[in-house]
PDB file of N, CA and C in Angstrom:
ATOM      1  N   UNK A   1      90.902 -58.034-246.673  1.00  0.00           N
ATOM      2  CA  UNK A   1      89.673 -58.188-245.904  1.00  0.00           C
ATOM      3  C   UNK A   1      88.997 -59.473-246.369  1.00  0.00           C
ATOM      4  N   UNK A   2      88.528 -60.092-244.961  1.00  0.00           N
ATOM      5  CA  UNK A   2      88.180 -61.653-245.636  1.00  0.00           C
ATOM      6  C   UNK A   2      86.545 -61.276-245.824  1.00  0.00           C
ATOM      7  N   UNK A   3      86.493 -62.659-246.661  1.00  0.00           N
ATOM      8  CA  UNK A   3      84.696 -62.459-246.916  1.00  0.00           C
ATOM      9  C   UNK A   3      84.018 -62.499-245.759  1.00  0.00           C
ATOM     10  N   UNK A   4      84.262 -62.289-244.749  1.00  0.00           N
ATOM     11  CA  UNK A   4      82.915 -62.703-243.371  1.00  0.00           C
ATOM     12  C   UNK A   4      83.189 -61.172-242.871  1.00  0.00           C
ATOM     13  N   UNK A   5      84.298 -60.369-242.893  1.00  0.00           N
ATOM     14  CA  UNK A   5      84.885 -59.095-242.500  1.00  0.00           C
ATOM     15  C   UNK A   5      83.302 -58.318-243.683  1.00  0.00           C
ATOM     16  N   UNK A   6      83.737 -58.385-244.926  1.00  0.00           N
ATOM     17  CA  UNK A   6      82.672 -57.748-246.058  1.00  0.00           C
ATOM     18  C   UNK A   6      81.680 -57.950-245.825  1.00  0.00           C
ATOM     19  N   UNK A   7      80.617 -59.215-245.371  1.00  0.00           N
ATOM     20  CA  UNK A   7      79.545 -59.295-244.995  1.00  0.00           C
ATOM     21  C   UNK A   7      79.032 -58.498-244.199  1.00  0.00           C
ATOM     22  N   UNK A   8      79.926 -58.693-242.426  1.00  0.00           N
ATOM     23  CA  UNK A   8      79.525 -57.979-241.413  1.00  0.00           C
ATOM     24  C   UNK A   8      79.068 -56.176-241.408  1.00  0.00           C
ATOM     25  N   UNK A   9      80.733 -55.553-242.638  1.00  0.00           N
ATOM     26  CA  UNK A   9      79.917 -54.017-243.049  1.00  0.00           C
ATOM     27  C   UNK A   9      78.918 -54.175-243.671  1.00  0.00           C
ATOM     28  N   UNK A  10      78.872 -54.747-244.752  1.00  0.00           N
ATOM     29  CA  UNK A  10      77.196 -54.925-245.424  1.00  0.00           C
ATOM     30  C   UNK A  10      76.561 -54.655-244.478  1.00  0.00           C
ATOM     31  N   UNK A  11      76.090 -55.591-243.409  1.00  0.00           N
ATOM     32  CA  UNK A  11      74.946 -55.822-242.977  1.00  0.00           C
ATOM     33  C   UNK A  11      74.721 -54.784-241.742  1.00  0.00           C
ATOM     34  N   UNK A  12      76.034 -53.811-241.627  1.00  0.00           N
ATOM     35  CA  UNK A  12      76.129 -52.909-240.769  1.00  0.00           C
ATOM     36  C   UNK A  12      75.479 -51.495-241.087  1.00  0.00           C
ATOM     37  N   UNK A  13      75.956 -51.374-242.583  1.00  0.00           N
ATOM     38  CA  UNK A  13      75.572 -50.492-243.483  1.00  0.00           C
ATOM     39  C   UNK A  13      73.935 -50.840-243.610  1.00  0.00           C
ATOM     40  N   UNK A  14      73.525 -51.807-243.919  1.00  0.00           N
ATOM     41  CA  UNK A  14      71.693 -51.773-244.408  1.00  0.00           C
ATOM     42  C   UNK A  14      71.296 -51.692-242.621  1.00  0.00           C
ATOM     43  N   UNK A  15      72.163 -52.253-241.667  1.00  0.00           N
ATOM     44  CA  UNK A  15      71.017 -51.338-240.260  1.00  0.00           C
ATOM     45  C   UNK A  15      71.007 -49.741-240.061  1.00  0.00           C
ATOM     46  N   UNK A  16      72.334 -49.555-240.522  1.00  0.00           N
ATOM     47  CA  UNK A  16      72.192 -48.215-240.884  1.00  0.00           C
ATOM     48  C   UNK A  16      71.635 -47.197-241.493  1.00  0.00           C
ATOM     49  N   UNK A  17      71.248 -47.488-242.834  1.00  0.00           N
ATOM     50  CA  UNK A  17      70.670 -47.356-243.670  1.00  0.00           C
ATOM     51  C   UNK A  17      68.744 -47.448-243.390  1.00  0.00           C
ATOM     52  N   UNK A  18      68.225 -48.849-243.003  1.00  0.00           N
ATOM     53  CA  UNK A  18      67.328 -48.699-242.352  1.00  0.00           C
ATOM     54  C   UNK A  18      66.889 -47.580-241.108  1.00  0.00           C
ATOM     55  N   UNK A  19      67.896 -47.351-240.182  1.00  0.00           N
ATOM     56  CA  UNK A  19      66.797 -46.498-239.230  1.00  0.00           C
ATOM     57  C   UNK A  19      67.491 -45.142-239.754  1.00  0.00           C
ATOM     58  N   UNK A  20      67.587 -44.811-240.603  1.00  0.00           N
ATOM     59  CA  UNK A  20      67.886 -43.452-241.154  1.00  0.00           C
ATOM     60  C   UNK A  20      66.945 -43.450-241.689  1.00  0.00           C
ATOM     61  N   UNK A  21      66.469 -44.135-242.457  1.00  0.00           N
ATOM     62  CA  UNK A  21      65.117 -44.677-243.796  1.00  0.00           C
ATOM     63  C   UNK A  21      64.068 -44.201-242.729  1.00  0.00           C
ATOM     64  N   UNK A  22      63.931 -45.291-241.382  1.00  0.00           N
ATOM     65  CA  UNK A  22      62.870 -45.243-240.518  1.00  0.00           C
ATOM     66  C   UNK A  22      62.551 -43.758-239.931  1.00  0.00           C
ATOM     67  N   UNK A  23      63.808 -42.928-239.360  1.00  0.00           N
ATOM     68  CA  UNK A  23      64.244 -41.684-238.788  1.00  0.00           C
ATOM     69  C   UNK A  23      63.296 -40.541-239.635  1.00  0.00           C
ATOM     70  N   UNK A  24      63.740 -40.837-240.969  1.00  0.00           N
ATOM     71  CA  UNK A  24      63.111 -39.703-241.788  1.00  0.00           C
ATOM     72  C   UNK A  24      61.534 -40.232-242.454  1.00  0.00           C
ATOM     73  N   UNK A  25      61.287 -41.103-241.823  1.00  0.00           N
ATOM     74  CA  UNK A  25      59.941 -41.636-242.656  1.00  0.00           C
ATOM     75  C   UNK A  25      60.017 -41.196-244.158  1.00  0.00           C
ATOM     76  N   UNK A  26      60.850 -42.387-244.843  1.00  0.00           N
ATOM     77  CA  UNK A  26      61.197 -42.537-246.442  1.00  0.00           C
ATOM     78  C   UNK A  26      60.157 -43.414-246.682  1.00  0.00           C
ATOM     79  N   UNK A  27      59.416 -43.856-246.236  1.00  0.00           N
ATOM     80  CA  UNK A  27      58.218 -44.468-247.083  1.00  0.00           C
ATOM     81  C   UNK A  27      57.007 -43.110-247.246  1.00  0.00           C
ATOM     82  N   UNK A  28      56.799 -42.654-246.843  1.00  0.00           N
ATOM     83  CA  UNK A  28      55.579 -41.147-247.304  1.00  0.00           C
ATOM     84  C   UNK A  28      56.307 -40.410-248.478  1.00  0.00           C
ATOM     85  N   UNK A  29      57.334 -41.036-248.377  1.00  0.00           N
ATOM     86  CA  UNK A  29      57.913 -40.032-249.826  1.00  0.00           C
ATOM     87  C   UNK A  29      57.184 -40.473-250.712  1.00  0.00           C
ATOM     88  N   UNK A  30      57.324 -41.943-251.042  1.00  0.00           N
ATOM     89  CA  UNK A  30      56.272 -42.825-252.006  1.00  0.00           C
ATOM     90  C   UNK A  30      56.769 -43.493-253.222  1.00  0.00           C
ATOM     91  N   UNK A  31      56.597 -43.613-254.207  1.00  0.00           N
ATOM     92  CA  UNK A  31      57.759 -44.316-255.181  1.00  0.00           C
ATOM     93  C   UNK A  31      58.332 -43.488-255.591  1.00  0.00           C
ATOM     94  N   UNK A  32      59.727 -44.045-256.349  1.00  0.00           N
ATOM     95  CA  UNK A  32      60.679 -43.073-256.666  1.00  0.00           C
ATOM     96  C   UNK A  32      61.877 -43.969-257.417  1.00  0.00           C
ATOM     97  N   UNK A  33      62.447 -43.856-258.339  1.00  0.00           N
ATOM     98  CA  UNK A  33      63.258 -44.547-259.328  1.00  0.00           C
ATOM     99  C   UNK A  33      64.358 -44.931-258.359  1.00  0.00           C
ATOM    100  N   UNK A  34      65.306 -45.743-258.598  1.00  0.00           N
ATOM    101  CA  UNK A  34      66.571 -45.670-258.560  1.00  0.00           C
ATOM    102  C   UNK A  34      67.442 -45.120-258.048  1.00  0.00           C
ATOM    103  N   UNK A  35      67.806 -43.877-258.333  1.00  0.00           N
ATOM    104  CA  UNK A  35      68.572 -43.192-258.273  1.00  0.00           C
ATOM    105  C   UNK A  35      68.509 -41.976-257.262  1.00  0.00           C
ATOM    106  N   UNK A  36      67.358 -41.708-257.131  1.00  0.00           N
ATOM    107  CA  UNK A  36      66.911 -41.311-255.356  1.00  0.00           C
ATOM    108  C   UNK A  36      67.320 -41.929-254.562  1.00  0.00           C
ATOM    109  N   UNK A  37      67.309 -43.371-254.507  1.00  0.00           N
ATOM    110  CA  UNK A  37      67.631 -44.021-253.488  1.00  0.00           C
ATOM    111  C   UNK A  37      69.022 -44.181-253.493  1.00  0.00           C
ATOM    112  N   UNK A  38      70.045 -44.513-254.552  1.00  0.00           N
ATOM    113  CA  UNK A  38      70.928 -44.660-254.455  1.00  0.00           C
ATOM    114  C   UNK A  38      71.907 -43.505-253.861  1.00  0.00           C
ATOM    115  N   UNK A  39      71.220 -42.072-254.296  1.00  0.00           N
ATOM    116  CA  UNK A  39      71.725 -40.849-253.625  1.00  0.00           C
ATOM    117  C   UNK A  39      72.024 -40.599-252.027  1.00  0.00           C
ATOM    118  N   UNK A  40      70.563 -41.244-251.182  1.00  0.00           N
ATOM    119  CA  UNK A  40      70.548 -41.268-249.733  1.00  0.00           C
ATOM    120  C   UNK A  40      71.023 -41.979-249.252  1.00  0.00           C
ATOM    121  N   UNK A  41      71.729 -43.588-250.289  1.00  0.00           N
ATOM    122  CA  UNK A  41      72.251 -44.744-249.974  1.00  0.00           C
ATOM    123  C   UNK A  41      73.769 -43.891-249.475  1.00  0.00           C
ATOM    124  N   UNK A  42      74.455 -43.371-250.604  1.00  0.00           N
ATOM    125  CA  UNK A  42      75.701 -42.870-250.611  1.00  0.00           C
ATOM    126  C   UNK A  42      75.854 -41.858-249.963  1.00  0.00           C
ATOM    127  N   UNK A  43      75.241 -41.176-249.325  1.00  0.00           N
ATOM    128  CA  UNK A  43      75.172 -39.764-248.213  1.00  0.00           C
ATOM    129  C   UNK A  43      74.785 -40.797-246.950  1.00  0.00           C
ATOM    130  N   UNK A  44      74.123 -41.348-246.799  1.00  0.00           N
ATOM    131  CA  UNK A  44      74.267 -42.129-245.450  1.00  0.00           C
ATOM    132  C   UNK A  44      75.726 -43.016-245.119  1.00  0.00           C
ATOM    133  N   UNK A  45      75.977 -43.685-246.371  1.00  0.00           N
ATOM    134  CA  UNK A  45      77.315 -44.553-245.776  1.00  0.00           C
ATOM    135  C   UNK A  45      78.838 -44.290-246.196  1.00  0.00           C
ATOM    136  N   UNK A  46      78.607 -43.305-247.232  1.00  0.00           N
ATOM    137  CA  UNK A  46      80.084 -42.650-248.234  1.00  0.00           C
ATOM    138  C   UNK A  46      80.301 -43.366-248.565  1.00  0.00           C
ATOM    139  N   UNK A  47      79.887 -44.303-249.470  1.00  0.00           N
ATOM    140  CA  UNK A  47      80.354 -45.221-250.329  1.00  0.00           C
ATOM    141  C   UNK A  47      80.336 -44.840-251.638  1.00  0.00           C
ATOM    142  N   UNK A  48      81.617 -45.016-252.473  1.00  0.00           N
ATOM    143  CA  UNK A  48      81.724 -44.488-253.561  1.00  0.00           C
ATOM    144  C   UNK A  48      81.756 -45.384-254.732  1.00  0.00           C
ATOM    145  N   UNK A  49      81.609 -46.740-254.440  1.00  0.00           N
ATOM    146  CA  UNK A  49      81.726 -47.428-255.774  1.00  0.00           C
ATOM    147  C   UNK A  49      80.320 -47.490-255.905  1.00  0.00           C
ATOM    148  N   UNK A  50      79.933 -47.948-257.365  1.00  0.00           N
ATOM    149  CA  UNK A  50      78.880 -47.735-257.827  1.00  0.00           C
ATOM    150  C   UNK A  50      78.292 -49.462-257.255  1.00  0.00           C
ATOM    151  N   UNK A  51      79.020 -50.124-257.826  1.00  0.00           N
ATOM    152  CA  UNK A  51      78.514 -51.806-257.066  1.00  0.00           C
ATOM    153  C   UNK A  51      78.492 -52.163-255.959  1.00  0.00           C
ATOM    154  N   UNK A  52      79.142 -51.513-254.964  1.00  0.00           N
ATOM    155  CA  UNK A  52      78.760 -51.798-253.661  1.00  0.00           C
ATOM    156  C   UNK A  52      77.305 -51.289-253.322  1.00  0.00           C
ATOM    157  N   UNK A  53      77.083 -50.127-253.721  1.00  0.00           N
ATOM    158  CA  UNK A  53      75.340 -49.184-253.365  1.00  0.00           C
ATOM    159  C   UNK A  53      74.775 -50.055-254.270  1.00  0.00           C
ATOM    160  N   UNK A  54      74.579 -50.500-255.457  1.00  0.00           N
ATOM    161  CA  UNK A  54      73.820 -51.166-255.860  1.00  0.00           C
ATOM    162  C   UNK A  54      73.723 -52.695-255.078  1.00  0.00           C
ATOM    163  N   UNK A  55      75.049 -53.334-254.780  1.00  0.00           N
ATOM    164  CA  UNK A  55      74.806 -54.775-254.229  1.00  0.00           C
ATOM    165  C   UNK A  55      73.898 -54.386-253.007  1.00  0.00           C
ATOM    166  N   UNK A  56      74.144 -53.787-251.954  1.00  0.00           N
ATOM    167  CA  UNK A  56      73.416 -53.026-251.026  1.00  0.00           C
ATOM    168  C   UNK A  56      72.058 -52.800-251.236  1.00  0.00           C
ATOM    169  N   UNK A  57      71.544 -51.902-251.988  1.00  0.00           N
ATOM    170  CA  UNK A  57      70.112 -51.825-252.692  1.00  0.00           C
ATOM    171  C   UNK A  57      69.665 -53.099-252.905  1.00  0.00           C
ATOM    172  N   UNK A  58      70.324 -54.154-253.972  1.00  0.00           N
ATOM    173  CA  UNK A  58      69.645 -55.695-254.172  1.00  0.00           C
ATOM    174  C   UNK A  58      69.128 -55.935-252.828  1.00  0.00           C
ATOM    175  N   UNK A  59      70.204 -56.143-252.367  1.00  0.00           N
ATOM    176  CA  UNK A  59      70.245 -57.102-251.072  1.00  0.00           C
ATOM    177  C   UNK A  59      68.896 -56.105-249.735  1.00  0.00           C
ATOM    178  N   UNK A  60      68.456 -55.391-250.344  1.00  0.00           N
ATOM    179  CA  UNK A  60      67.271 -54.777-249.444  1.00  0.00           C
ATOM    180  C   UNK A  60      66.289 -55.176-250.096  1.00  0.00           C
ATOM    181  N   UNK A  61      66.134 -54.881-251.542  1.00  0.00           N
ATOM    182  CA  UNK A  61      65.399 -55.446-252.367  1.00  0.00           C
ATOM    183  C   UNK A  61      64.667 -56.812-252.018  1.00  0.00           C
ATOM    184  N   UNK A  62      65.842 -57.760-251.882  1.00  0.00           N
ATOM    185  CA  UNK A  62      65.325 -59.324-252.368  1.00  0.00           C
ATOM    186  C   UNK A  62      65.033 -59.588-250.600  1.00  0.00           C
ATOM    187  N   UNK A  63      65.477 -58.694-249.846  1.00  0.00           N
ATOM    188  CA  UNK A  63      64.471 -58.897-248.094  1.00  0.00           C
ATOM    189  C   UNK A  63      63.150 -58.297-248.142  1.00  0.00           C
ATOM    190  N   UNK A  64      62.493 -57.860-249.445  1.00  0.00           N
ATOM    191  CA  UNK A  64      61.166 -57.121-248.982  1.00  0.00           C
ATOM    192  C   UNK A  64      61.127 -55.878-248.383  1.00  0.00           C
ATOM    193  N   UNK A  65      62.664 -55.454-248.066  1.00  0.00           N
ATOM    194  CA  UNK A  65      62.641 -53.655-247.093  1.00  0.00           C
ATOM    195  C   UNK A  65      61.997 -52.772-248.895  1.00  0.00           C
ATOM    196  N   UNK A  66      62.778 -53.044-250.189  1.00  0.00           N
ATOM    197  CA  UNK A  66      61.658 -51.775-251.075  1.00  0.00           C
ATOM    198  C   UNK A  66      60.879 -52.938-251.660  1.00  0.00           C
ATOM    199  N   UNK A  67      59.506 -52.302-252.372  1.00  0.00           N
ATOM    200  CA  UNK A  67      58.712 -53.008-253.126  1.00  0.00           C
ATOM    201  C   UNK A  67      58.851 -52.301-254.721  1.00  0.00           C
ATOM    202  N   UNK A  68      58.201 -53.393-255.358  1.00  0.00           N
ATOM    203  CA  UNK A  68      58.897 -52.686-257.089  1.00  0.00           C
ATOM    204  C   UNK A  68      57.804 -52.562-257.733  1.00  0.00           C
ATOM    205  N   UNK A  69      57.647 -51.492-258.345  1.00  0.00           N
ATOM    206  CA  UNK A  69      56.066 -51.414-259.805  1.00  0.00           C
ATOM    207  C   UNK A  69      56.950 -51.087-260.776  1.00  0.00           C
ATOM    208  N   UNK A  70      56.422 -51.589-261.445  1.00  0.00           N
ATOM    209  CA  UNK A  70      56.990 -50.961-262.808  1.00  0.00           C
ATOM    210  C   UNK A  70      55.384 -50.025-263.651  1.00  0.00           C
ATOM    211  N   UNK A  71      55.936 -48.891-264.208  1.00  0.00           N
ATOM    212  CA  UNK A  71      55.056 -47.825-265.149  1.00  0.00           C
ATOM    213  C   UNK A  71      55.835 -47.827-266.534  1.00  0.00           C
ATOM    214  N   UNK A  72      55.509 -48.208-267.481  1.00  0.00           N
ATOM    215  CA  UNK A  72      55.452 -47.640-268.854  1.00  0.00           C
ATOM    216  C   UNK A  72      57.258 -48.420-268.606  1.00  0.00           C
ATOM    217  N   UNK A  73      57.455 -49.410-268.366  1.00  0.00           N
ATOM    218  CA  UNK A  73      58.948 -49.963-268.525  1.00  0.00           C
ATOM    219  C   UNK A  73      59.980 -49.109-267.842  1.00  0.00           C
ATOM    220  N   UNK A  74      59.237 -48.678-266.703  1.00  0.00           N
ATOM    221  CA  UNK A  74      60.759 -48.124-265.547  1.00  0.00           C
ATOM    222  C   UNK A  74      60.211 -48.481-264.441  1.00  0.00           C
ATOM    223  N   UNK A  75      61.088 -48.389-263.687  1.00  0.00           N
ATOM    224  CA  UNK A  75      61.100 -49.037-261.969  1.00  0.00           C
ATOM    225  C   UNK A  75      61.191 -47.891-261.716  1.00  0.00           C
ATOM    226  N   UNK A  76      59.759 -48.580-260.156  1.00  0.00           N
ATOM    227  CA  UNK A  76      60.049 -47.837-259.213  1.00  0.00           C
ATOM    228  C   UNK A  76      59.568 -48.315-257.970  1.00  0.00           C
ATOM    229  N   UNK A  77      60.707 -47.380-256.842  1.00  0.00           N
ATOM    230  CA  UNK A  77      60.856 -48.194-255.384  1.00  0.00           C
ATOM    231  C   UNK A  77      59.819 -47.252-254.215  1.00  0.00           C
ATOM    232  N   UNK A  78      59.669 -48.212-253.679  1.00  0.00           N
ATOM    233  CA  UNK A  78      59.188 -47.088-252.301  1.00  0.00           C
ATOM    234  C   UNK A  78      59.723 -48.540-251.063  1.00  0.00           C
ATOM    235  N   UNK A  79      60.408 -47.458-249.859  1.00  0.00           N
ATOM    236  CA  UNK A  79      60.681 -47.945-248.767  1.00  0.00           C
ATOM    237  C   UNK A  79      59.701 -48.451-248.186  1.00  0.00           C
ATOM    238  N   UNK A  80      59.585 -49.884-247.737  1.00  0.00           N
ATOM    239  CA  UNK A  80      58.397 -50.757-246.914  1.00  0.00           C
ATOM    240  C   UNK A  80      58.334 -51.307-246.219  1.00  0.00           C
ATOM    241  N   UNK A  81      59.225 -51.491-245.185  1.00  0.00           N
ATOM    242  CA  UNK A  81      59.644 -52.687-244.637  1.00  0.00           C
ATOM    243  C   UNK A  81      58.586 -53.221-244.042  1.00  0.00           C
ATOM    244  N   UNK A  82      57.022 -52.549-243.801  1.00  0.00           N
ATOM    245  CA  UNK A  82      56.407 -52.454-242.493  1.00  0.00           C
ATOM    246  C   UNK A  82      54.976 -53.236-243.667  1.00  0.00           C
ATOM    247  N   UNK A  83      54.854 -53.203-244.677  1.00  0.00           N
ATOM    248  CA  UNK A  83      54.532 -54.097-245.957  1.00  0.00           C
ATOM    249  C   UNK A  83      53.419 -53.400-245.646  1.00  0.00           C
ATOM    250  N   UNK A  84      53.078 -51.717-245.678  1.00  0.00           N
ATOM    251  CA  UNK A  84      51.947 -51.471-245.744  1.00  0.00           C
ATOM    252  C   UNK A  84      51.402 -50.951-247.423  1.00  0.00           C
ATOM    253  N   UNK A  85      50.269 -50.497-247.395  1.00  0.00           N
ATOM    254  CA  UNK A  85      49.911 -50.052-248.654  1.00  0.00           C
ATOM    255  C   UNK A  85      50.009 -48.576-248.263  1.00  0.00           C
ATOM    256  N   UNK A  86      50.738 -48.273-249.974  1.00  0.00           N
ATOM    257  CA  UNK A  86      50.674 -46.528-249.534  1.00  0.00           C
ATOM    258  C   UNK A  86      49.308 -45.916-250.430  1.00  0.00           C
ATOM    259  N   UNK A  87      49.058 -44.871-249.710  1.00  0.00           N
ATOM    260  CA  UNK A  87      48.466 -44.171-250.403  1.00  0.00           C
ATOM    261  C   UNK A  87      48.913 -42.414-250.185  1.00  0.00           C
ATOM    262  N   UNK A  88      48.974 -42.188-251.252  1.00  0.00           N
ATOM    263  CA  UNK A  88      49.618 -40.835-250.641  1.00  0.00           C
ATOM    264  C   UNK A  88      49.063 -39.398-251.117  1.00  0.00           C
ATOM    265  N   UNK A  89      49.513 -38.164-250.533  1.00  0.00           N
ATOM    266  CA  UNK A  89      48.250 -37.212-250.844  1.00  0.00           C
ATOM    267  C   UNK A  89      48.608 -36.006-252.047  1.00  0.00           C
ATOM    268  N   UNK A  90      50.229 -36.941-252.387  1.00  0.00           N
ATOM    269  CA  UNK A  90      49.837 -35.932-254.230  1.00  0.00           C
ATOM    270  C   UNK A  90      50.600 -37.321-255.110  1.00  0.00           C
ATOM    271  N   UNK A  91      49.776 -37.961-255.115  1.00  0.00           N
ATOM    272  CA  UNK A  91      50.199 -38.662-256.347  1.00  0.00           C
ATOM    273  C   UNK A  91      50.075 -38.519-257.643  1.00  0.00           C
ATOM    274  N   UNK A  92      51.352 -38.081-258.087  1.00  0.00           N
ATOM    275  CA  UNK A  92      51.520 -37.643-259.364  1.00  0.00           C
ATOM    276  C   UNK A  92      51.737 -38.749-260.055  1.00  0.00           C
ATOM    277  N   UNK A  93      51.809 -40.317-259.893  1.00  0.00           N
ATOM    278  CA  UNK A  93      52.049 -41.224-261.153  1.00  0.00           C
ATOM    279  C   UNK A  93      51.198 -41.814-260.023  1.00  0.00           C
ATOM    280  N   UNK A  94      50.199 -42.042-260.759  1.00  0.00           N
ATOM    281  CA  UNK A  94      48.703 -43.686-260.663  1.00  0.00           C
ATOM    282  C   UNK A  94      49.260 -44.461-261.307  1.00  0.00           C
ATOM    283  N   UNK A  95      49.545 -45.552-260.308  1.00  0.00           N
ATOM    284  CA  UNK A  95      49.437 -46.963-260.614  1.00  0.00           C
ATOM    285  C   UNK A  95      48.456 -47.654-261.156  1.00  0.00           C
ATOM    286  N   UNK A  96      48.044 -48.462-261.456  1.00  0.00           N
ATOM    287  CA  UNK A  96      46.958 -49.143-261.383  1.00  0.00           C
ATOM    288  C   UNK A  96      47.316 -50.124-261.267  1.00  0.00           C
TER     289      UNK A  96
END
C-alpha cells in the first residue's frame, strides 16, 4: 500500500470518527484522559495497532477537533471541533 493509499484511510477514518463523535454528542461528555478516547477510536474503526489510533488521535489533536488541559500533570481531552466553551452540569474535576 502506497503512501497516498494510507493517507486517504486516515482521513477516511477521522470523517468517520468525527460524525460518530458529532452523532453521539461526545463533547457533553466533557474532559476525559486518553484512553476513553482511544477506546471509541478502536470500536468505531477496528483498528488494532496501538500507533495507528494514536497517529489518528494526534492528527485530530494538532486540527483543533480535541482541546488539552492538563490537572496535577495528566491530560485531558474533550471533543471540540465547534471551539465552544464547556460547561457542564457535574463537574467532578474544576479546572481553573
Amino acid at each position: 500500500m502506497n503512501c497516498k493509499n494510507k493517507l486517504l484511510i486516515k482521513e477516511k477514518h477521522i470523517e468517520l470518527i468525527m460524525l460518530y463523535f458529532k452523532y453521539r454528542n461526545i463533547f457533553n461528555m466533557g474532559y476525559h484522559q486518553y484512553k476513553i478516547f482511544k477506546n471509541l477510536i478502536v470500536y468505531i474503526t477496528g483498528l488494532t495497532k496501538k500507533t495507528d489510533v494514536r497517529n489518528i488521535f494526534e492528527t485530530m489533536l494538532s486540527r483543533n477537533i480535541f482541546q488539552l488541559k492538563y490537572r496535577h500533570n495528566s491530560r485531558f481531552y474533550i471533543f471540540n471541533p465547534y471551539n465552544l466553551e464547556y460547561i457542564g452540569y457535574n463537574n467532578i474535576i474544576d479546572f481553573d
